[in-house]
Protein backbone atom coordinates (compact mmCIF):
# COMPACT_ATOMS: atom_id res chain seq x y z
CA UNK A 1 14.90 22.41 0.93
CA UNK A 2 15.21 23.47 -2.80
CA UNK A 3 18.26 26.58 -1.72
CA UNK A 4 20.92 26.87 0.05
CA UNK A 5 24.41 28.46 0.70
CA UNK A 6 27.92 27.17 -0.72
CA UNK A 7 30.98 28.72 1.12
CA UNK A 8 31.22 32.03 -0.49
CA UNK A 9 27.53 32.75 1.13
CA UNK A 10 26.05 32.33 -2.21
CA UNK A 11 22.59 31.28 -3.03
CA UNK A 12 22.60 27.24 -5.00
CA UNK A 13 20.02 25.05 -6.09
CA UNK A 14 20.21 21.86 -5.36
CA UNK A 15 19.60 20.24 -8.96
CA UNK A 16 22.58 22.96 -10.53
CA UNK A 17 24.89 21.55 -7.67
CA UNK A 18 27.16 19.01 -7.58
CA UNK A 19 28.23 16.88 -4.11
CA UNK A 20 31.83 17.78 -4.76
CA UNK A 21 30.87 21.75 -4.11
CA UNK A 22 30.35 21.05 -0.74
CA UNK A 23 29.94 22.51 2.14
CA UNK A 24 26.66 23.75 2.14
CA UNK A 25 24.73 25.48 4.74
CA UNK A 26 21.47 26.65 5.86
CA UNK A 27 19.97 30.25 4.61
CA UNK A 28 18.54 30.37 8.02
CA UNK A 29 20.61 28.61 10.85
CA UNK A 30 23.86 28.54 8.90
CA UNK A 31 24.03 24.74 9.93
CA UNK A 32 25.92 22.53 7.21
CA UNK A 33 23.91 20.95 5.08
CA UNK A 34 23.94 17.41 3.28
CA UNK A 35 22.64 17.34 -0.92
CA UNK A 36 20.77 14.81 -1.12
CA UNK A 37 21.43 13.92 -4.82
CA UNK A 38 20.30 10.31 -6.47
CA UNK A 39 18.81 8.96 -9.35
CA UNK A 40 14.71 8.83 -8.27
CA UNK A 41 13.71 12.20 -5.99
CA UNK A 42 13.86 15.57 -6.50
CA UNK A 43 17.45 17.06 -6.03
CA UNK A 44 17.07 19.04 -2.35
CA UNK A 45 19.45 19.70 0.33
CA UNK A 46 18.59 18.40 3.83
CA UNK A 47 20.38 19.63 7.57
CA UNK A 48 23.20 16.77 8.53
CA UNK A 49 22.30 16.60 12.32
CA UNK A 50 18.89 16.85 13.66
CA UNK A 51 18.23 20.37 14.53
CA UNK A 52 14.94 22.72 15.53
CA UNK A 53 15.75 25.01 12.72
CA UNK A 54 12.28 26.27 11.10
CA UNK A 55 13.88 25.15 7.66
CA UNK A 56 14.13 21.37 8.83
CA UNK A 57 11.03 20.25 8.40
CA UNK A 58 10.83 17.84 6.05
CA UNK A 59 8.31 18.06 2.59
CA UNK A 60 7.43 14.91 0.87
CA UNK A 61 8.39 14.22 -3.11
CA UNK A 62 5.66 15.65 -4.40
CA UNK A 63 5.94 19.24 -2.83
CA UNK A 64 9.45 19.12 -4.04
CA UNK A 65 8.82 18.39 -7.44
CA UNK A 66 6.00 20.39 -8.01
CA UNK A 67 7.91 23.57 -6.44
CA UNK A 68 10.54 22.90 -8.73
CA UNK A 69 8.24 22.71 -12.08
CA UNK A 70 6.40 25.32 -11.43
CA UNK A 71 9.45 27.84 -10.63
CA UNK A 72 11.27 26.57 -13.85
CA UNK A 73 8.26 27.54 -15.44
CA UNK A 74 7.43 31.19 -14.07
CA UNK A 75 11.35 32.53 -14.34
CA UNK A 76 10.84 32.23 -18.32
CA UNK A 77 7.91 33.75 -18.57
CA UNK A 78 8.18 37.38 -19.63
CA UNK A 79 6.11 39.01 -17.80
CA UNK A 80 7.15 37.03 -14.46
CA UNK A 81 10.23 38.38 -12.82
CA UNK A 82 12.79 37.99 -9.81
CA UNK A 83 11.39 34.70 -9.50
CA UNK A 84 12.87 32.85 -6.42
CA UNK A 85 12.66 29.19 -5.00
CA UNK A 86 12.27 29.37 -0.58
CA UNK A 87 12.93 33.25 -0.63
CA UNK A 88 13.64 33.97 3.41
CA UNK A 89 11.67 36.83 4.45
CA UNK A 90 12.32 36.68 7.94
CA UNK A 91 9.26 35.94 9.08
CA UNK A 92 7.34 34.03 6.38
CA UNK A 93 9.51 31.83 3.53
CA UNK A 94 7.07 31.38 0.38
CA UNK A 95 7.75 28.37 -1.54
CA UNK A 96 7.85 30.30 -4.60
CA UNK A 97 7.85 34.82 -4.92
CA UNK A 98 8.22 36.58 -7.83
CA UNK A 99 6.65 40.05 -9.20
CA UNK A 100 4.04 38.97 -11.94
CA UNK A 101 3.14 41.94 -14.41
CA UNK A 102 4.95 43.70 -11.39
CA UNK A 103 2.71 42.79 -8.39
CA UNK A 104 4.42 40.63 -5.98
CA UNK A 105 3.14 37.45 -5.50
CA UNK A 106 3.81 34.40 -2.89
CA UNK A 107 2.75 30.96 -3.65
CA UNK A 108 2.20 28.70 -1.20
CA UNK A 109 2.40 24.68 -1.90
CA UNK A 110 -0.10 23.41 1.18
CA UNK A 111 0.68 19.69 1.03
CA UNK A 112 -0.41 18.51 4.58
CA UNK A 113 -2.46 19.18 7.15
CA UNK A 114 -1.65 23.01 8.89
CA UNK A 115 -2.83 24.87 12.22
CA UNK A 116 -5.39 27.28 10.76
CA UNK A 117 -3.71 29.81 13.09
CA UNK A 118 -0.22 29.61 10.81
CA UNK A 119 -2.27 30.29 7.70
CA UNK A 120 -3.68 34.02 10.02
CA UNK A 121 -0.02 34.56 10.64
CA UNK A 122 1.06 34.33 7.33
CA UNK A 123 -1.28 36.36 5.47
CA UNK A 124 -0.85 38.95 8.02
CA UNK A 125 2.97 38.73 7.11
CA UNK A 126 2.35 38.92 3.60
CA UNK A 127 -0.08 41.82 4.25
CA UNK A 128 2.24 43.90 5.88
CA UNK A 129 4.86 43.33 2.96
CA UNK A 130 1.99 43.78 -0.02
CA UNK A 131 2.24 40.24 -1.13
CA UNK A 132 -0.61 38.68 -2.95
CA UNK A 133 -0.69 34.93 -2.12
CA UNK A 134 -2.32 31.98 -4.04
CA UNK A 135 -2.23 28.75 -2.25
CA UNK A 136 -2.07 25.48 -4.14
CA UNK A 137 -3.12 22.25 -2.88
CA UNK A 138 -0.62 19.59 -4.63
CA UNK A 139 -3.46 17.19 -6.01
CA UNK A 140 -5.24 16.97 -9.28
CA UNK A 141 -8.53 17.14 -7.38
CA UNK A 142 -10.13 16.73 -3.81
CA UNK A 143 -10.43 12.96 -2.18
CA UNK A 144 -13.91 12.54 -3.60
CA UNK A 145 -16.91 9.84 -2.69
CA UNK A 146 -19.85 9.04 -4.87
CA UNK A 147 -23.34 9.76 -2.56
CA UNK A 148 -25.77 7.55 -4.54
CA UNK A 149 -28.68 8.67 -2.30
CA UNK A 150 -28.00 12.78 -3.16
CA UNK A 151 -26.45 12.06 -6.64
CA UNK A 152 -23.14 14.07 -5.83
CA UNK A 153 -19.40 13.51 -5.34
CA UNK A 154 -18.95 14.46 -1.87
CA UNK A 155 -15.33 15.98 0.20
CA UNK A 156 -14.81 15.20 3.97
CA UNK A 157 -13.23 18.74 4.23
CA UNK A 158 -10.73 19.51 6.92
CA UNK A 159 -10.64 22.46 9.13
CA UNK A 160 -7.85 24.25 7.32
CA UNK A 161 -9.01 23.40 3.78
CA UNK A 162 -12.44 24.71 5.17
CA UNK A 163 -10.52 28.08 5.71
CA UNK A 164 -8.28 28.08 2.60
CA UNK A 165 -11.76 27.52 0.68
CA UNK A 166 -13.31 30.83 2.82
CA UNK A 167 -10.42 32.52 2.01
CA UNK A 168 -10.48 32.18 -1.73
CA UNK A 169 -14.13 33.49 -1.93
CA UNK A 170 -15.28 29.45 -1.99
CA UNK A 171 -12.40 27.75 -4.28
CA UNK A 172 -9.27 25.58 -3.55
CA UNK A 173 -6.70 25.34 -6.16
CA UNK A 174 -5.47 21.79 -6.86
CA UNK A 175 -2.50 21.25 -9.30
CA UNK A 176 -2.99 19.59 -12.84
CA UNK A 177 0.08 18.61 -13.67
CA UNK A 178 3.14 20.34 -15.39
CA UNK A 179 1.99 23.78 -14.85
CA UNK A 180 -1.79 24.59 -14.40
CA UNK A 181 -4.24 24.28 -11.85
CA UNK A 182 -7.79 23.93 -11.07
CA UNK A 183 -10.39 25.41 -9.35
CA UNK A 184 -13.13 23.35 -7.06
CA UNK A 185 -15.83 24.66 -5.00
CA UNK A 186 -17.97 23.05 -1.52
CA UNK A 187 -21.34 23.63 -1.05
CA UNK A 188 -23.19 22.41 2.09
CA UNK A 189 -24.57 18.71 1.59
CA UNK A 190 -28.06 18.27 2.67
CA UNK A 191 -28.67 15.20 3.99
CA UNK A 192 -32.43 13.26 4.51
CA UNK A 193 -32.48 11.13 8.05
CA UNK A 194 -35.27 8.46 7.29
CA UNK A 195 -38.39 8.37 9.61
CA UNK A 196 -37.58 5.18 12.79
CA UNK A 197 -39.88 3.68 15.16
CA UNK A 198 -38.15 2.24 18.27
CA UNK A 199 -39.21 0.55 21.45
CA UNK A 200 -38.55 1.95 25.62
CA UNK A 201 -37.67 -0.07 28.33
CA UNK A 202 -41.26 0.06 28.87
CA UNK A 203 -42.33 -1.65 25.61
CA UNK A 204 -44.20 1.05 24.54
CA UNK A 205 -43.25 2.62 20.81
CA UNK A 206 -41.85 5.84 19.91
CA UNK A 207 -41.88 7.26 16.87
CA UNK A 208 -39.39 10.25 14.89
CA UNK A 209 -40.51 12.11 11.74
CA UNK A 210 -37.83 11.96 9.40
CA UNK A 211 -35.76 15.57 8.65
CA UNK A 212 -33.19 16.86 6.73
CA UNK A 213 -29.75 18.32 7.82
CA UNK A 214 -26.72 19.69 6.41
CA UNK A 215 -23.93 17.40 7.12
CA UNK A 216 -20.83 19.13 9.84
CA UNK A 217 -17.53 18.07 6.94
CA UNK A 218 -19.16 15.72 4.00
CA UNK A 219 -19.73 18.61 1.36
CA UNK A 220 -20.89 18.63 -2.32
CA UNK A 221 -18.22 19.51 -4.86
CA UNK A 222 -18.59 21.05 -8.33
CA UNK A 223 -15.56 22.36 -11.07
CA UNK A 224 -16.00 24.02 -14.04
CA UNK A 225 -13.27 22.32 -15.10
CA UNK A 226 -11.22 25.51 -17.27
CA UNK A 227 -7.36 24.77 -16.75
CA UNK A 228 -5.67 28.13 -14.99
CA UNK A 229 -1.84 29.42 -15.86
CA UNK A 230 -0.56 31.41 -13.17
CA UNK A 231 0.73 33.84 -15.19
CA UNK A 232 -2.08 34.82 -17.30
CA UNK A 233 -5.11 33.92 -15.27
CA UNK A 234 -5.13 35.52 -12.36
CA UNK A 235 -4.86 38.87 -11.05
CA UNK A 236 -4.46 40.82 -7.35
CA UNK A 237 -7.09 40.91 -5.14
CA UNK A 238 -7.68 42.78 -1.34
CA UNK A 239 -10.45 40.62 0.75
CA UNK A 240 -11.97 43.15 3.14
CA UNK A 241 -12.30 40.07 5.64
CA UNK A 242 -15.46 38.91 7.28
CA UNK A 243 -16.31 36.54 9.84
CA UNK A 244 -18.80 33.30 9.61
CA UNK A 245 -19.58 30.91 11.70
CA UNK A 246 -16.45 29.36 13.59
CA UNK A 247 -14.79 31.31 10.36
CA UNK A 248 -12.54 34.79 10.82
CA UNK A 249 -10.75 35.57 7.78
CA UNK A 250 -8.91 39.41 8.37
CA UNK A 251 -8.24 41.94 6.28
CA UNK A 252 -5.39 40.28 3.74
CA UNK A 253 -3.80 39.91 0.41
CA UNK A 254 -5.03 37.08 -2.36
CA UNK A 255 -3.83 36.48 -5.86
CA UNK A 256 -7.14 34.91 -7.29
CA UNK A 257 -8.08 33.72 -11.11
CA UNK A 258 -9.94 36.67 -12.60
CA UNK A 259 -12.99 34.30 -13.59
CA UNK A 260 -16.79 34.52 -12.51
CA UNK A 261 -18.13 31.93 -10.08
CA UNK A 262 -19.85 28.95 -11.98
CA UNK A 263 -22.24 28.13 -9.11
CA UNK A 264 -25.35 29.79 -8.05
C-alpha cells in the first residue's frame, strides 16, 4: 500500500516518509506496518507479519507506480480536487477518488486477473455512494496475435476483461504511459473451418462441408488510437444495465470518455 498511519493517527505516503518516522500502521487493521523504502521500486508500506487483513494483498511494481503517477498528476490539476491515494470507504477502497469538475470519481487500476462477482460488488458500492468509476487496465495495449488467415490482430479475452469491456459500452482502457490512456474495442472473430474427408472403422468415407463460426475468447481488436486525459476527456455516465448472453451488468455508475464509437 501507497497510505498509511504514523503514531498520531495521521494519514502518510510512503514516498514523503522517512524509515526513522516509524511506527506505522494499517488504515484498516491498525497492524504495524514495515516502509519498504530502496533505491529501485515504488516507495509503499507493506504489513510486518502475515495477516488476513483485506489491505495485505500484495500489487506488483507496476500498479504501484502507475497509482502513484497518475495521483501526482490529478491533485494539480485545477479542476480535480480532494484527490486521495487508497481512500477507505469501508466497503470498497478505490485506488485513486477525487471530485473532477465536482463529480466524484473512483479509479480503479485492474492489474490481474479478478472474480467477475467483485467487480458486481463494487459498482454496486460505488452506486450506492454516487461514484462514477473508470477502470484502467495497466498496459499500453491488449496481448495481441497477428491472424494471417482473417487479416486481424486478435485478443484471447478473459472472463472479467469480457465484462469490464460490456461494462464500458465495448472499450477497455489501457494506460499509455505518464498520464493518458487508450481506448480498444473486441468484436467477435469469425472464423472459416475448411471442408475434411475422413475414413470409419468401416472404410467407408465421410465427408463435412466446411462452415464458419465465431470463435468462444480469440476476438478482433480495433483503436482509434486518440490519447485520453482523465481530466478533460471524460465525463459521468449512468448505464441502465442489461443482460447478454452469460453477461448481467446492473444498474451502476461509469466515468466514460465523452467520444463517439469508431466502429460500426
Amino acid at each position: 500500500m501507497l497510505r498509511a498511519l504514523n503514531k498520531n493517527e495521521v494519514s502518510i505516503l510512503a514516498w514523503e516518509t522517512e524509515k526513522s518516522e516509524y511506527p506505522f500502521f494499517c488504515p484498516l487493521c491498525r497492524e504495524e506496518l514495515l516502509l519498504r523504502k530502496g533505491k529501485v521500486k515504488t516507495h509503499h508500506f507493506a504489513h510486518k507479519i502475515k495477516t488476513n487483513c483485506d489491505y495485505a494483498h500484495g500489487e506488483s511494481e507496476k500498479h504501484y507506480r502507475i497509482k502513484k503517477q497518475l495521483y501526482e498528476y490529478l491533485k494539480d490539476k485545477v479542476n480535480c480536487k480532494n484527490c486521495d491515494l487508497e481512500r477507505n470507504l469501508k466497503t470498497v477502497r478505490p485506488d485513486i477518488s477525487l471530485r473532477i469538475n465536482n463529480i466524484p470519481v473512483a479509479i480503479e487500476i485492474q492489474n490481474s486477473a479478478i472474480d467477475v462477482k467483485i467487480i458486481q460488488k463494487r459498482m454496486a458500492e460505488y452506486t450506492k455512494m454516487k461514484i462514477y468509476v473508470l477502470w484502467i487496465i495497466p498496459q499500453e495495449s491488449p496481448s495481441l496475435e497477428y491472424r494471417e488467415k482473417e487479416k486481424v490482430y486478435v485478443h484471447n479475452i478473459k472472463e472479467w476483461e469480457a465484462y469490464l469491456h460490456a461494462l464500458n459500452y465495448g472499450k477497455l482502457y489501457y494506460w499509455q504511459g505518464d498520464n493518458s490512456i487508450k481506448a480498444y474495442h473486441f468484436e467477435a472473430l469469425e472464423i472459416y473451418k475448411e471442408s475434411s474427408v475422413w475414413y470409419d472403422e468401416d472404410g467407408d468415407d465421410h465427408y463435412s462441408r466446411g462452415y464458419n463460426y465465431y470463435a468462444r475468447t480469440l476476438k478482433h481488436c480495433t483503436t482509434d488510437n486518440k490519447i485520453l486525459f482523465i481530466d478533460k476527456d471524460f465525463i459521468p455516465n449512468q448505464n441502465k444495465g442489461f443482460s447478454k448472453y452469460h453477461i448481467e451488468i446492473p444498474k451502476c455508475l461509469l466515468y466514460r470518455d465523452k467520444y463517439n464509437n469508431w466502429w460500426k
